[in-house]
Protein backbone atom coordinates (compact mmCIF):
# COMPACT_ATOMS: atom_id res chain seq x y z
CA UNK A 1 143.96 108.81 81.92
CA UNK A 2 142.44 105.83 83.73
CA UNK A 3 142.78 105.09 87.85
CA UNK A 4 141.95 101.98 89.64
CA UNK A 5 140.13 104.09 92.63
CA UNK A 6 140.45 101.82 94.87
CA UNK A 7 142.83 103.07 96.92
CA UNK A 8 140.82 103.64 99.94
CA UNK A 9 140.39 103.22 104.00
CA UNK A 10 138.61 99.85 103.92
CA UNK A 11 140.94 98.58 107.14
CA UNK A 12 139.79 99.72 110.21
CA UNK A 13 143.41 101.01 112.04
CA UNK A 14 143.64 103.30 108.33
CA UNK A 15 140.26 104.03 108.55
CA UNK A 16 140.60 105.64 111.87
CA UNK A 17 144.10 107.21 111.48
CA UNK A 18 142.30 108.91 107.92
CA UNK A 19 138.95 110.08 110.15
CA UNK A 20 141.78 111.76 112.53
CA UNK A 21 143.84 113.48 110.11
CA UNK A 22 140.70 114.30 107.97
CA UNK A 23 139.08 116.09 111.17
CA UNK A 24 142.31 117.91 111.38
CA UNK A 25 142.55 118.62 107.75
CA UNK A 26 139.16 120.31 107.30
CA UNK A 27 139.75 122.26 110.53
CA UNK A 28 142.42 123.84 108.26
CA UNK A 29 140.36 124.08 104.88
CA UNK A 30 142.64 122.16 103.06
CA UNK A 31 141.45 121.49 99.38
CA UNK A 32 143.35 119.10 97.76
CA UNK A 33 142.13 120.86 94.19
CA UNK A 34 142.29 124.38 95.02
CA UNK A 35 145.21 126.41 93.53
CA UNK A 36 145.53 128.03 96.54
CA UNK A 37 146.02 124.56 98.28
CA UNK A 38 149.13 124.98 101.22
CA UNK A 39 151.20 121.83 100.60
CA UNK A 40 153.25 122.88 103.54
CA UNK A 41 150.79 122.89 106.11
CA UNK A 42 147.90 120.32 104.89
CA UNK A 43 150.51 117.20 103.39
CA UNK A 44 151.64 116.29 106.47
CA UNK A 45 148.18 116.05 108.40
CA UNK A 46 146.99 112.97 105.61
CA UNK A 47 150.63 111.54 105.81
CA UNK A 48 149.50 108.44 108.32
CA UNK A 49 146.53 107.60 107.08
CA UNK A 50 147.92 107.73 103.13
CA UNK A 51 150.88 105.54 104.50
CA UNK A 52 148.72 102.49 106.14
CA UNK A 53 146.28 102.47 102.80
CA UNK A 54 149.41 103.01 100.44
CA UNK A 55 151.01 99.87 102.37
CA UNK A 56 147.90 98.18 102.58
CA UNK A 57 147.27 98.59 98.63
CA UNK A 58 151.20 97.12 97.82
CA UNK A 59 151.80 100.83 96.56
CA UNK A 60 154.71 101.42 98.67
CA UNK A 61 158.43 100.31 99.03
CA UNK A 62 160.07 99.09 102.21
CA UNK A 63 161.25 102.51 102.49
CA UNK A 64 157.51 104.11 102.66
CA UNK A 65 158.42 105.95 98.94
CA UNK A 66 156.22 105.50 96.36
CA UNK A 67 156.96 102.12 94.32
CA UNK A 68 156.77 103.77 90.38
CA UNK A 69 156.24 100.01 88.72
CA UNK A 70 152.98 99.05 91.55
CA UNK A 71 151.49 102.68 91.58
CA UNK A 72 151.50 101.93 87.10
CA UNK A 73 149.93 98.73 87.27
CA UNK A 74 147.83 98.12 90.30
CA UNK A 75 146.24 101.92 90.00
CA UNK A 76 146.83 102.84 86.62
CA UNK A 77 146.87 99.17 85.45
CA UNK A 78 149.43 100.40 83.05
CA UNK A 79 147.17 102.51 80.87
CA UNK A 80 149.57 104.79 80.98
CA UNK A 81 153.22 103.08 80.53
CA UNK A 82 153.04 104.05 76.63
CA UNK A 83 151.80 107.52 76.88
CA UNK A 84 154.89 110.21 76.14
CA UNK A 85 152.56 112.70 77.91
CA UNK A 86 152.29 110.46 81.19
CA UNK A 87 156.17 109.59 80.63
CA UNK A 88 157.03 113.54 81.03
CA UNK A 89 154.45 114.79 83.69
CA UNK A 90 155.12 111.75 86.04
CA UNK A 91 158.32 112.77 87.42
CA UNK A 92 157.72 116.12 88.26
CA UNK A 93 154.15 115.41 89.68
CA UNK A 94 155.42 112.93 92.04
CA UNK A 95 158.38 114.74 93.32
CA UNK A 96 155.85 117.47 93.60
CA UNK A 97 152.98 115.74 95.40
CA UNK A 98 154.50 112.70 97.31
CA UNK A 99 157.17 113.87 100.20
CA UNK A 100 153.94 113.06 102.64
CA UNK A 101 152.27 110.18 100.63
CA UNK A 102 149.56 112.46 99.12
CA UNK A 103 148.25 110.44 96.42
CA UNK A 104 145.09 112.72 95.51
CA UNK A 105 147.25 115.32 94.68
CA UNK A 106 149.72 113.33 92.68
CA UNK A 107 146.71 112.39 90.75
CA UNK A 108 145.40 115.71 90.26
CA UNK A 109 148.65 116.80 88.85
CA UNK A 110 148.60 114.01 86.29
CA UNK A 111 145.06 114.55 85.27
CA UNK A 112 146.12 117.94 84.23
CA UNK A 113 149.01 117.25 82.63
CA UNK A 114 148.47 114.59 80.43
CA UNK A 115 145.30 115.11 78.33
């Protein structure tokens, strides 16, 4: 599956609001890729900084969801619109991974589900 990675802190306000959350986040020990990752209690501490680089990156809709036709071609550049496997695993992965903008982890759940 391939990923534009540039979704990333380059302004400075989401730059700081990331460096805050992300102090807060490793306080907690909150790996994104662990299978014992706590959704509950580490999602919400990335939610501002994911929401001013989501916004910045056009990724968003006015309503701060995830916009399904942006995320599929700016990030995914539409590698992916043909792929039944994709097609399937999307849906569930983002209503999994996205009630607090937390785009790693929607990512991680589509790397392992579509081979």
């Amino acid at each position: 599956m391939y990923v534009d990675g540039h979704i990333n802190m380059e302004d400075e306000k989401c730059s700081l609001q990331y460096k805050t959350d992300t102090d807060k986040f490793s306080k907690l020990r909150c790996y994104v890729f662990s299978t014992q990752y706590d959704a509950a209690n580490c999602d919400p501490l990335l939610f501002n900084g994911w929401l001013c680089a989501l916004k910045k990156k056009g990724l968003l809709k006015s309503d701060n969801t995830l916009n399904d036709v942006a995320f599929q071609n700016i990030s995914l550049r539409n590698k992916c619109s043909t792929d039944t496997n994709f097609s399937q695993a999307y849906p569930n992965c983002k209503s999994s991974t996205m009630k607090y903008l937390n785009i790693l982890r929607l990512l991680f759940c589509l790397f392992r589900a579509v081979p």
